[in-house]
Protein backbone atom coordinates (compact mmCIF):
# COMPACT_ATOMS: atom_id res chain seq x y z
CA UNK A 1 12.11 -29.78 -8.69
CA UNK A 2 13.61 -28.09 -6.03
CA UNK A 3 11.32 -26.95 -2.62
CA UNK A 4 10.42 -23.22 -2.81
CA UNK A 5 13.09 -22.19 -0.22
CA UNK A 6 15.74 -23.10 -2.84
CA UNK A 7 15.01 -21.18 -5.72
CA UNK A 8 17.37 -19.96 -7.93
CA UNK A 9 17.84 -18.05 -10.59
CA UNK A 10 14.60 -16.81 -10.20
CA UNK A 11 12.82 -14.46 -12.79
CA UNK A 12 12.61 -10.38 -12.43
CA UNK A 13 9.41 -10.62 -10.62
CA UNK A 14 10.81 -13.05 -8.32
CA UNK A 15 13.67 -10.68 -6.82
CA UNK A 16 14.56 -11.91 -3.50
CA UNK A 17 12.21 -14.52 -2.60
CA UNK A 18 13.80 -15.34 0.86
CA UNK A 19 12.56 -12.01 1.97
CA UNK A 20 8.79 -13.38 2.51
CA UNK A 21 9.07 -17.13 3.34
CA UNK A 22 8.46 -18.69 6.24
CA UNK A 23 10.44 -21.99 5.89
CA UNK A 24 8.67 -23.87 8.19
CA UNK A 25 5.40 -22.62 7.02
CA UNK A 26 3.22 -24.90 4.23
CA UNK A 27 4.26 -24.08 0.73
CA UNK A 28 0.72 -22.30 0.25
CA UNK A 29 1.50 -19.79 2.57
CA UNK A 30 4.77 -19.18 1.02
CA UNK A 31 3.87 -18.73 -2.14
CA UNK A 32 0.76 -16.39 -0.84
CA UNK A 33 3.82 -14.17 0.53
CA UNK A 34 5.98 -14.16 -2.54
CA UNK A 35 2.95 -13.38 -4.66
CA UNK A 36 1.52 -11.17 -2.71
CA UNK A 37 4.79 -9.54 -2.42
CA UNK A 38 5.32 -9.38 -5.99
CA UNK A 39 1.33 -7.85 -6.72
CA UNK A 40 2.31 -5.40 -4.19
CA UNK A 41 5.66 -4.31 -5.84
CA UNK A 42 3.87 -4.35 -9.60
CA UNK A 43 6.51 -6.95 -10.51
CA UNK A 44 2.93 -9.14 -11.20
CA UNK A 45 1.30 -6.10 -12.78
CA UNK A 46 -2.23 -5.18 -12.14
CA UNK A 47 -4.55 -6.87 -14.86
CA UNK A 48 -1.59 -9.31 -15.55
CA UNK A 49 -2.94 -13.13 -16.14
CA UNK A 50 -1.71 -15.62 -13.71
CA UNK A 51 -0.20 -18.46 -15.81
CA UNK A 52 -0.41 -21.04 -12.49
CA UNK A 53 1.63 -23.66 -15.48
CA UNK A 54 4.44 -20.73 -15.40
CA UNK A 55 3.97 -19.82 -11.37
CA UNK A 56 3.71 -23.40 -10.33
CA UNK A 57 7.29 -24.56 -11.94
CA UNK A 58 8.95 -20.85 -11.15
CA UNK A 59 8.00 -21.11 -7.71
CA UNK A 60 8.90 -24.66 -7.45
CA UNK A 61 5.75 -26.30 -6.37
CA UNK A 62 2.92 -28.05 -7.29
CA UNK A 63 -0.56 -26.75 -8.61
CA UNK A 64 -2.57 -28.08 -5.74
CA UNK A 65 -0.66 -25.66 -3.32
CA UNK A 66 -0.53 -22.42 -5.91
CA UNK A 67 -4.14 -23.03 -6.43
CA UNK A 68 -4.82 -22.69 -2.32
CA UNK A 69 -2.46 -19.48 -2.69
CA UNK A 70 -4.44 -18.00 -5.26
CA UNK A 71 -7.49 -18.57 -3.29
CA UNK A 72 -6.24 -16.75 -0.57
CA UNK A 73 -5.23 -13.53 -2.64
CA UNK A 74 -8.44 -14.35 -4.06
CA UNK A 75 -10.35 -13.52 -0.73
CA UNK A 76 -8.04 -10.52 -0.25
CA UNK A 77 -9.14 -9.28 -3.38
CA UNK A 78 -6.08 -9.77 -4.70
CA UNK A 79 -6.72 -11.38 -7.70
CA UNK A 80 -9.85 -12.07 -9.77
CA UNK A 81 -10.98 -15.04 -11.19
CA UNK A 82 -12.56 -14.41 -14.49
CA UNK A 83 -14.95 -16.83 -15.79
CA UNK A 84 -13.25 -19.04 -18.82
CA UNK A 85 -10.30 -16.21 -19.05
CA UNK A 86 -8.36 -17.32 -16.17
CA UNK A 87 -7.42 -15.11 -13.15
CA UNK A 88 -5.90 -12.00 -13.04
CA UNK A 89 -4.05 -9.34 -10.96
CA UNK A 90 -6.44 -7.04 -9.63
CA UNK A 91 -6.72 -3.64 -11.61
CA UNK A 92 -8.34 -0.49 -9.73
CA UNK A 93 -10.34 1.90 -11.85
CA UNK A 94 -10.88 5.18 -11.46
CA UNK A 95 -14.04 5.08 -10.36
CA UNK A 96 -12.66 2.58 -7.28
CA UNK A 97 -10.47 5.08 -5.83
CA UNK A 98 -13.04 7.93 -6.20
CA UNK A 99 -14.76 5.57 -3.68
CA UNK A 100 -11.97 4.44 -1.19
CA UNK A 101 -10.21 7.81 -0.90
CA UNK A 102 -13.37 9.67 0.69
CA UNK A 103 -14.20 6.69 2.77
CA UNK A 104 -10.59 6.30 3.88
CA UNK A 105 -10.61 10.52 4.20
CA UNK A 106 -13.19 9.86 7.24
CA UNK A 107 -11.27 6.75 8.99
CA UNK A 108 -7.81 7.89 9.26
CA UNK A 109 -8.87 11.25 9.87
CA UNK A 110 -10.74 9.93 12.82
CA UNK A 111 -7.53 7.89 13.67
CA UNK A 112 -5.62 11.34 13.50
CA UNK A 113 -8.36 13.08 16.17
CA UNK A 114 -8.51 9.89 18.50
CA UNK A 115 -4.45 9.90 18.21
CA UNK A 116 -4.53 14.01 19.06
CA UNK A 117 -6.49 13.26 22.63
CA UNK A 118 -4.91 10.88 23.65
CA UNK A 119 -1.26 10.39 22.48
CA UNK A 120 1.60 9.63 24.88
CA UNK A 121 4.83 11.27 25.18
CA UNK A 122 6.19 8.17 23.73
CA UNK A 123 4.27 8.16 20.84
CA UNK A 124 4.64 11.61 19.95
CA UNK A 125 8.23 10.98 20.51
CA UNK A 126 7.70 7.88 17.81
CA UNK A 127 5.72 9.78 15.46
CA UNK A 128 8.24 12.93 15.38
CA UNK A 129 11.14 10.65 14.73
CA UNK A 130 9.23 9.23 11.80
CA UNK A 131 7.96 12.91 10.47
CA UNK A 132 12.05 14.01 10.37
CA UNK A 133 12.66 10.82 8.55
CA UNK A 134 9.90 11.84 6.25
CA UNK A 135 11.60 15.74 6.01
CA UNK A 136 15.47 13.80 5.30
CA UNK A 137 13.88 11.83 2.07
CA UNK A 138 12.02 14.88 1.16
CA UNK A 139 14.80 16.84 1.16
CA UNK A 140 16.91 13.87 -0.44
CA UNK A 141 14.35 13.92 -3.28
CA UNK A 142 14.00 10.15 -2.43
CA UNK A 143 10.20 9.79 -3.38
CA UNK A 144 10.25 5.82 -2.93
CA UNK A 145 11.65 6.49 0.40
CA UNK A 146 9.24 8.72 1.66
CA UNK A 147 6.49 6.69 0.87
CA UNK A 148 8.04 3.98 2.23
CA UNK A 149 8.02 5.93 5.39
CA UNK A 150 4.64 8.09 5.02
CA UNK A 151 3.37 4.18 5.04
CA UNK A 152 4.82 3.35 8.11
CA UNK A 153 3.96 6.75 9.55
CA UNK A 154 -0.01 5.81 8.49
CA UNK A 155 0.41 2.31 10.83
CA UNK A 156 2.02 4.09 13.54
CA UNK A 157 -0.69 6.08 14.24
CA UNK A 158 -3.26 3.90 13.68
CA UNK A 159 -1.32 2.00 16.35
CA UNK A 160 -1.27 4.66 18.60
CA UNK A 161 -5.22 5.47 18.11
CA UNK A 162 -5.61 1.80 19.93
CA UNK A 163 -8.47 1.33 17.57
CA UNK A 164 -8.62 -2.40 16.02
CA UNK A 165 -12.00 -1.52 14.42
CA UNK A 166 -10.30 1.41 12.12
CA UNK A 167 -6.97 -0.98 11.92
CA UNK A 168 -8.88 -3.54 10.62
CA UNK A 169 -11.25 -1.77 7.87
CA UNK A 170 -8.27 0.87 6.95
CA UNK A 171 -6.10 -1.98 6.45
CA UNK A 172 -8.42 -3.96 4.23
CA UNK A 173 -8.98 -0.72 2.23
CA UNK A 174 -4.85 0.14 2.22
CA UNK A 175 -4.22 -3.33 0.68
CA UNK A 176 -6.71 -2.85 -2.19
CA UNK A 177 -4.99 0.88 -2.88
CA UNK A 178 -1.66 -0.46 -2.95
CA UNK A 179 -2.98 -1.96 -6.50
CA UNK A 180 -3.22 1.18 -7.93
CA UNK A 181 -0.64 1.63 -10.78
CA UNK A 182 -0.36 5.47 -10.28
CA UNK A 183 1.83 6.94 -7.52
CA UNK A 184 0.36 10.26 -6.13
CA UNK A 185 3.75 11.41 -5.09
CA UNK A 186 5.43 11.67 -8.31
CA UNK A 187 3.05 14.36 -9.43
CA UNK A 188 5.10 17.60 -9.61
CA UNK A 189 5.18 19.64 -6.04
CA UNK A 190 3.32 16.91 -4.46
CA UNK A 191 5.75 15.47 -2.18
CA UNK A 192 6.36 18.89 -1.04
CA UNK A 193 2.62 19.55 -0.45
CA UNK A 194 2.37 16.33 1.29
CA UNK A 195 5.46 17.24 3.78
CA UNK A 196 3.43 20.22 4.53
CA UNK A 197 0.65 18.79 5.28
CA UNK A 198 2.43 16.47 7.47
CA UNK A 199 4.15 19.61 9.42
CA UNK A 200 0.41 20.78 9.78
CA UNK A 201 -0.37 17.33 11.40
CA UNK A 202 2.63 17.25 14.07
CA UNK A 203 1.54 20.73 15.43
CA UNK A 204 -1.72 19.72 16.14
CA UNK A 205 -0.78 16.33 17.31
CA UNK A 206 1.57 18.80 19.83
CA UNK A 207 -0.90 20.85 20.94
CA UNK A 208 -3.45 18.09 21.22
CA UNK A 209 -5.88 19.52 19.05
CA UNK A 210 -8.43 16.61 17.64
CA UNK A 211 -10.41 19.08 15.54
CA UNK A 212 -7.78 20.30 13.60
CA UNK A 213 -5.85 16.83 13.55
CA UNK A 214 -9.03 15.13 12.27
CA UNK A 215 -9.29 18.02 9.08
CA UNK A 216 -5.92 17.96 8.07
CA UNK A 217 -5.43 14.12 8.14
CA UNK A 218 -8.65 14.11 6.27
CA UNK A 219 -7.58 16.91 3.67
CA UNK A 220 -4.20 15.01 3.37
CA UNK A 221 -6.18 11.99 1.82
CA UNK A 222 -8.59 14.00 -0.45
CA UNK A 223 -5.15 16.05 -1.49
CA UNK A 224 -3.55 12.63 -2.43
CA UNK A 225 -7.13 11.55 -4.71
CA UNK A 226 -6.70 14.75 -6.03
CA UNK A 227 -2.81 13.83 -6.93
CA UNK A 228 -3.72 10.68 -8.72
CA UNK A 229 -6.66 12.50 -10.71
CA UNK A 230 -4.14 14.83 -12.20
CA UNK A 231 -1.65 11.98 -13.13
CA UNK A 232 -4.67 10.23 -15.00
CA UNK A 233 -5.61 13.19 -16.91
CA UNK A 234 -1.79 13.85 -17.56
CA UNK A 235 -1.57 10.67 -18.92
CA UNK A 236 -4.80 10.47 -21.30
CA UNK A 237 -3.23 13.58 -22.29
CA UNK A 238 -0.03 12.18 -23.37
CA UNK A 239 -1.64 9.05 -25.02
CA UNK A 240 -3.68 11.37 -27.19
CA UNK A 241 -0.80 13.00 -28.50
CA UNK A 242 1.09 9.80 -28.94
């Protein structure tokens, strides 16, 4: 069986396995990036059963290291280990992201007001270049691109708040959300909503105004729970015609 480095012919989930490994790394952590990779893309769908028979020969390893893998997306919260079932891709439910969108509301908008008082030229230099990336896909109509970029926009200025307390806890709480199957952007007028909001942001990151910062970043999140509550009820909606 060849080493996990040398996969070929690998299946759809598997797309471009280089692109996480480490090859000096052990095989657990490689196969913690490629699955974590692939949980993140939906290519290992959320509530999808791990078959560790089916992972262990794909991937080109033995059980022993998969197993340490799946403990560690375990502990991320990741995956789910369901008692004589099996484990599973972690699903979010509705009610989960009624509770991480208000709590994550209150961190990044306090990321937003520290970032307002105290941001350098530099990184208002950093963030602007990222917020006319965000206005080129927007006006591309390239929704996987802007929230490629919103994403990266989110880090940045949790970078420049110098805060490791609200890196760490928004970070946890961004990995679980990535799980969620629904994409608040593809709701109709949301992306241009969200570029507005985003304009709103810059001008009071410019004129160093922390109150206002700290409302619209946390507006911006409760706008985006809002999002994903319409796309649920759109599609109950659609299954009860069906």
């Amino acid at each position: 069986m060849p080493p996990l480095w040398c996969i070929q012919n690998t299946p759809h989930w598997l797309d471009n396995p280089l692109k996480t490994i480490i090859n000096n790394s052990p095989l657990s952590h490689q196969a913690v990036g490629l699955l974590r990779e692939q949980i993140y893309s939906h290519r290992l769908a959320p509530g999808q059963r791990l078959d560790e028979a089916m992972l262990a020969e794909q991937l080109g390893i033995s059980r022993t290291p998969l197993r340490e893998a799946i403990k560690v997306l375990g502990a991320e919260g990741l995956v789910e280990l369901r008692p004589r079932k099996g484990c599973f891709v972690t699903e979010l439910t509705e009610r989960d992201l009624e509770e991480i969108f208000p709590i994550m509301a209150v961190l990044e908008g306090r990321v937003a007001c520290e970032v307002a008082g105290k941001r350098t030229p530099q990184q208002l230099k950093t963030l602007d270049a990222l917020h006319e990336k965000l206005e080129r896909r927007a006006a591309a109509g390239d929704v996987d691109g802007y929230y490629e970029t919103n994403y990266v926009f989110h880090d940045t200025m949790q970078v420049c708040a110098g805060n490791r307390w609200l890196q760490t806890v928004i970070g946890d709480l961004r990995k679980h959300l990535k799980l969620s199957r629904h994409h608040s952007l593809r709701l109709e007028g949301r992306l241009d909503a969200s570029l507005s909001e985003h304009r709103a942001l810059m001008q009071a990151l410019h004129a160093q105004d922390a109150e206002a910062a700290e409302r619209i970043m946390r507006d911006h999140l409760l706008a985006q729970l809002t999002a994903l509550r319409e796309l649920s009820n759109e599609a109950a909606r659609s299954a009860h015609v069906e």
